[in-house]
Protein backbone atom coordinates (compact mmCIF):
# COMPACT_ATOMS: atom_id res chain seq x y z
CA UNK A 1 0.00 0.00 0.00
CA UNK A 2 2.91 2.42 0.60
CA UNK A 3 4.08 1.71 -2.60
CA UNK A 4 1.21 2.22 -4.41
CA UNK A 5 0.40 6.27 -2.57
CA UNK A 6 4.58 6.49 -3.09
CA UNK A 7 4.02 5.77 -6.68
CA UNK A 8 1.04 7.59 -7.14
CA UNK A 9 2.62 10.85 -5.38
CA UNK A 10 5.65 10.56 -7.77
CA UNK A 11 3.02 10.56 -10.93
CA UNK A 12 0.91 13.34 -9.30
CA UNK A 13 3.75 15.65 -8.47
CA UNK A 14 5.55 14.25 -12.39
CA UNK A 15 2.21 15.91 -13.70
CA UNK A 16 2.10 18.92 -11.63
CA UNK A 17 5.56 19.64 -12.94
CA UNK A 18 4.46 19.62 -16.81
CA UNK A 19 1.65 21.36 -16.27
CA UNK A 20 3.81 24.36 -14.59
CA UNK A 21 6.11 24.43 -17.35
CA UNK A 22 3.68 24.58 -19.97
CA UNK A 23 2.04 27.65 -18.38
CA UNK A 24 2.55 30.72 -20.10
CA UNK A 25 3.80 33.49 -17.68
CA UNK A 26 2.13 36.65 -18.02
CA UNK A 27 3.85 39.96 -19.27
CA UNK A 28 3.36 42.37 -16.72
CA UNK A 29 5.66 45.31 -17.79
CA UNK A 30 2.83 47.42 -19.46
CA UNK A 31 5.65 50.68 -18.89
CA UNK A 32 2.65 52.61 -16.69
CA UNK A 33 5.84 54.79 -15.74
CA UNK A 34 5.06 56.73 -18.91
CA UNK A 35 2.00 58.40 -16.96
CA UNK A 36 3.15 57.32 -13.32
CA UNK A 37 0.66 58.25 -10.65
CA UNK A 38 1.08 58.54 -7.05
CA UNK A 39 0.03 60.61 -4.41
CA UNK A 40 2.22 64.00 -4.46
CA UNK A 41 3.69 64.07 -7.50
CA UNK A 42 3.43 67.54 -9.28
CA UNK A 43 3.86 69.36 -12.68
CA UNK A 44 4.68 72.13 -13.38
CA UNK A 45 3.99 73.54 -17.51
CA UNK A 46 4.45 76.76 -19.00
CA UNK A 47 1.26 77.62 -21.33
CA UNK A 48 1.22 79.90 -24.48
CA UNK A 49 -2.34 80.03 -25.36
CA UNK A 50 -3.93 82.02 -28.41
CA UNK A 51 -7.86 82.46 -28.80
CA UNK A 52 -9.01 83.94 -32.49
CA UNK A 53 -11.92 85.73 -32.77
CA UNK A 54 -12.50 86.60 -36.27
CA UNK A 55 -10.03 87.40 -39.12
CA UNK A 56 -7.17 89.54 -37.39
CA UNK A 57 -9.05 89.52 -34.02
CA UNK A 58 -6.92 87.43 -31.53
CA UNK A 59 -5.82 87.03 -28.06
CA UNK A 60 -2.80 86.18 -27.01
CA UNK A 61 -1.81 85.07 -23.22
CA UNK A 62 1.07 83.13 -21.25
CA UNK A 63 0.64 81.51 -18.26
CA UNK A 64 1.46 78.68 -15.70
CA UNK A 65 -0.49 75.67 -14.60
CA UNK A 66 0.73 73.49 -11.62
CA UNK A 67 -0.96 69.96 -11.68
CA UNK A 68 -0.63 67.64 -8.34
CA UNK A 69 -2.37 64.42 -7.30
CA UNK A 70 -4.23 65.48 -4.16
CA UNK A 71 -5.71 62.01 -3.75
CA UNK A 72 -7.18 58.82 -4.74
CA UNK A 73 -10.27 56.30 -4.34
CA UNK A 74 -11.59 53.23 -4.67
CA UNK A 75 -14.53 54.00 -7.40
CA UNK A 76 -16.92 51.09 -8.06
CA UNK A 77 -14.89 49.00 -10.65
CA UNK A 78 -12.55 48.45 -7.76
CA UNK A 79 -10.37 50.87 -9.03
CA UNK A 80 -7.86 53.41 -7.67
CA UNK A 81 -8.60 57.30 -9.26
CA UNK A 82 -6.47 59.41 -8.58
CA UNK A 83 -7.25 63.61 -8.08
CA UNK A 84 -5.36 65.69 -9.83
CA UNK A 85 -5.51 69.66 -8.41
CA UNK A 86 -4.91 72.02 -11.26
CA UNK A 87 -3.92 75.47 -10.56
CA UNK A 88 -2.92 78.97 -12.81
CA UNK A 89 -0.65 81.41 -11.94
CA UNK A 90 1.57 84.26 -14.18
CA UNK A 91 4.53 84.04 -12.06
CA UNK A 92 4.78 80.74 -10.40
CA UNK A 93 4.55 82.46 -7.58
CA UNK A 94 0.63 82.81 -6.81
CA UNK A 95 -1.29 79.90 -7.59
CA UNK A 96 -5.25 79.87 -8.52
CA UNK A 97 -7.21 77.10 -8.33
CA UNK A 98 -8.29 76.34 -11.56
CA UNK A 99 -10.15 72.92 -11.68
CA UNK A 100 -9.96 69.18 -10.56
CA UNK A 101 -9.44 66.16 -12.85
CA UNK A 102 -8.76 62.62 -12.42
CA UNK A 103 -6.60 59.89 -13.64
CA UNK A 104 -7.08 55.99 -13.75
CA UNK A 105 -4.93 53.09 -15.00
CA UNK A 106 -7.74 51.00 -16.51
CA UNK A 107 -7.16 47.04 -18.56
CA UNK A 108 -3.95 48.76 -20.41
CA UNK A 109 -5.23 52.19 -21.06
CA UNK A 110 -4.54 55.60 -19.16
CA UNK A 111 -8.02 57.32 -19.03
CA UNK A 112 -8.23 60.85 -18.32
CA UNK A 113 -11.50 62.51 -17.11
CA UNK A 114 -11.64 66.98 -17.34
CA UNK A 115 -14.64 68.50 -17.33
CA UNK A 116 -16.79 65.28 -17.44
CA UNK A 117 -15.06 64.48 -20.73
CA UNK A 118 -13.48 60.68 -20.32
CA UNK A 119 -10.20 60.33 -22.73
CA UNK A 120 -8.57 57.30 -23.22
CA UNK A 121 -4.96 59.37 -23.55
CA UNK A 122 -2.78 56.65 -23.71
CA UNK A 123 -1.98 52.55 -24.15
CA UNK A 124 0.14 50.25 -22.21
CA UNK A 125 2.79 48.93 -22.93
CA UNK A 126 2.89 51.65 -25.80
CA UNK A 127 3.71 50.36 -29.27
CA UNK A 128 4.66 52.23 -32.39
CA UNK A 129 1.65 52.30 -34.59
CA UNK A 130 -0.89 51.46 -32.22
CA UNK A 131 -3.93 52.96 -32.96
CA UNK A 132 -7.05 53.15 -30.31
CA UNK A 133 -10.80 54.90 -30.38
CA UNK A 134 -9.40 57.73 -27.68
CA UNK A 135 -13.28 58.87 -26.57
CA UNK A 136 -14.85 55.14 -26.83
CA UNK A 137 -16.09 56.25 -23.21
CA UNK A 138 -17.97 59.72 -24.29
CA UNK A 139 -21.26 59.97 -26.46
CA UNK A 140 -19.25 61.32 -29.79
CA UNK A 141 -17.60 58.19 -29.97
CA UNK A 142 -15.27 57.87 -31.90
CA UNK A 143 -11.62 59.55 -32.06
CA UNK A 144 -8.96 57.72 -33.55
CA UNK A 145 -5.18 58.31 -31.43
CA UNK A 146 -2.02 56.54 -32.93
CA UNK A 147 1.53 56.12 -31.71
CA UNK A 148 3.80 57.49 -33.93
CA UNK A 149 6.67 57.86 -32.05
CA UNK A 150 8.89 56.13 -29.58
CA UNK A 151 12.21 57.33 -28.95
CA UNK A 152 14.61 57.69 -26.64
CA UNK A 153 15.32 61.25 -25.54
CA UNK A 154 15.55 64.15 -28.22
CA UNK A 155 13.36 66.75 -26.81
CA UNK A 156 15.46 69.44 -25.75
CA UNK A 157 15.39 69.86 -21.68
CA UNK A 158 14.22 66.17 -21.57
CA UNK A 159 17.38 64.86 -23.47
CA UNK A 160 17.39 60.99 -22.44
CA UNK A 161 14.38 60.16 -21.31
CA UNK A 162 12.49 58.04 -23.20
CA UNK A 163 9.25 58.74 -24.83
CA UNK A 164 5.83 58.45 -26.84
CA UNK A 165 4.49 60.83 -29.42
CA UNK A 166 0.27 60.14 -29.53
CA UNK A 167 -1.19 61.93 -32.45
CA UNK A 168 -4.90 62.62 -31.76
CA UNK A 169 -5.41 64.70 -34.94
CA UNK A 170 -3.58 65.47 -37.91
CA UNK A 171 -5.90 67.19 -40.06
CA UNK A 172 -5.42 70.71 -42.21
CA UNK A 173 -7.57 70.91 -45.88
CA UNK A 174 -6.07 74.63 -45.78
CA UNK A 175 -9.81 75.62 -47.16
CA UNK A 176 -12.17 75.18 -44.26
CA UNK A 177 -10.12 73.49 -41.44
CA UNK A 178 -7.16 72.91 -39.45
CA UNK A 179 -7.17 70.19 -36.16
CA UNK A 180 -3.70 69.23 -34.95
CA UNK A 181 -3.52 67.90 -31.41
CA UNK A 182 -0.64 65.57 -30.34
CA UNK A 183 0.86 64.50 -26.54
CA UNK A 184 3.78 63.58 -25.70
CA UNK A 185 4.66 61.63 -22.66
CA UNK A 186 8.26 60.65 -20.70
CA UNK A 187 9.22 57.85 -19.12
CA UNK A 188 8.93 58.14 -15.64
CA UNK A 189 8.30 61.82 -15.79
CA UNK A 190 4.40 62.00 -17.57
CA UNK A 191 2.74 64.24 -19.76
CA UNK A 192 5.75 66.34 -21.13
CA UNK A 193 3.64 68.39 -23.64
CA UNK A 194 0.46 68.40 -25.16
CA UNK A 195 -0.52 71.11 -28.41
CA UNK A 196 -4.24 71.65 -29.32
CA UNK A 197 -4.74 73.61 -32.30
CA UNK A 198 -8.55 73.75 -33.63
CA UNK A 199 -9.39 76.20 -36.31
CA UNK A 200 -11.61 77.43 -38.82
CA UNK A 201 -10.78 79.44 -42.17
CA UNK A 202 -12.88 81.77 -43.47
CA UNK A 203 -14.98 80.20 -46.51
CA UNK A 204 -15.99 83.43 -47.94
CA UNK A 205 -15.61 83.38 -52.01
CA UNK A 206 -13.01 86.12 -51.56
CA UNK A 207 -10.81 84.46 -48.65
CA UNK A 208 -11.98 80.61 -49.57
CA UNK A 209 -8.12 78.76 -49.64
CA UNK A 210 -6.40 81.29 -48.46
CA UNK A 211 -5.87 80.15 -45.18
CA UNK A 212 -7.57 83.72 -43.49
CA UNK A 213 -8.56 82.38 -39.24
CA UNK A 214 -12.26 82.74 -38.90
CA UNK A 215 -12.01 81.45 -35.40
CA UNK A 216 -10.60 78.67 -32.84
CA UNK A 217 -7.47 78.08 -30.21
CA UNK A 218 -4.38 77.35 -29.93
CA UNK A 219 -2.92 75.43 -26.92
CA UNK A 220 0.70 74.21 -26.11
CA UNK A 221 1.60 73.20 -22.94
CA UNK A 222 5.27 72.45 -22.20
CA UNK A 223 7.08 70.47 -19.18
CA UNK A 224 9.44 72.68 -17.26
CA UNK A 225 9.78 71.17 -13.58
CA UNK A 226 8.31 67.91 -12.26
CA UNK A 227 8.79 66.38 -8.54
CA UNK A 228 7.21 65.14 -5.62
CA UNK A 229 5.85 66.88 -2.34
């Protein structure tokens, strides 16, 4: 009888073994560091922001905006979301509060919530010609985002550090239109810059083609000190 359980614990553990070897083991590096988020950290982006009222009728303003994760909670998908404070200031002296957004690492995507508006900003692990439906969680729809970039540290201040260029619009017919927005995110650091530039030209038969700003914005925030308090 003892060896007939010795014999039968030899096959049972001989099976055990194969079985564990034939197991696949998951890839967990997904790179999150390219939007890392924990409690305290803090950015810090110089803005140049241009509003266009009608043809030659624009304002022009630079400014600050400090952004630091205040806090986090567990929302109903079990999930941790994480506050992010957003204040404005003209000196980097004297901050305004300015509004509250969140952040959440959800099944491989970074999704970004301002102003009610959900954005899927980013994939993980991020691959060079990846291309995802960036407001699959709003009622429009459908937004098309694509990697197309991945290097390893060009941008000037941020020479080193690795990172991904997401296109979320590339789009100028010259006659009625122009949409270019783009982010761009570091390794370890987060958003490093983001540009938003939505226009319209004038379609009048005596401007139509000529490229003449009916109205719109223009948006480019830039990285210039990142940390942890």
């Amino acid at each position: 009888m003892l060896k007939r359980f010795t014999l039968y614990l030899f096959v049972f553990l001989l099976f055990g073994v194969a079985c564990e070897e034939n197991i696949e083991t998951p890839n967990l590096d997904l790179e999150l560091e390219y939007q890392p988020l924990e409690i305290g950290k803090f950015w810090i982006y110089g803005v140049d922001e241009t509003i266009y009222f009608g043809e030659n009728d624009s304002e022009t303003e630079q400014y600050f905006y400090r952004d630091r994760i205040r806090s986090r909670y567990l929302n109903e998908q079990n999930e941790f979301t994480y506050i992010i404070e957003r204040s404005k200031s003209q000196n980097r002296s004297n901050w305004v509060f300015e509004l509250e957004y969140t952040m959440i690492h959800r099944d491989k995507v970074l999704l970004r919530t301002i102003n009610n508006q959900p954005l899927v900003a980013l994939v993980f692990p991020p691959i060079l010609g990846k291309i995802w439906n960036g407001k699959i969680y709003q009622a429009e729809g459908k937004d098309d985002f694509e990697i197309v970039e991945l290097g390893a540290g060009n941008l000037p201040g941020f020479e080193g550090v690795p990172f991904v260029r997401v296109d979320q619009e590339n789009l100028d017919d010259k006659i009625t239109i122009r949409d270019v927005r783009y982010e761009i995110f570091g390794k370890e650091i987060g958003l490093l810059e983001k540009y938003d530039e939505v226009l319209t030209y004038c379609s009048r038969n005596d401007c139509l083609g000529k490229q003449v700003i009916d109205s719109g914005n223009k948006t480019h925030l830039k990285l210039l000190e990142y940390g942890k308090n």
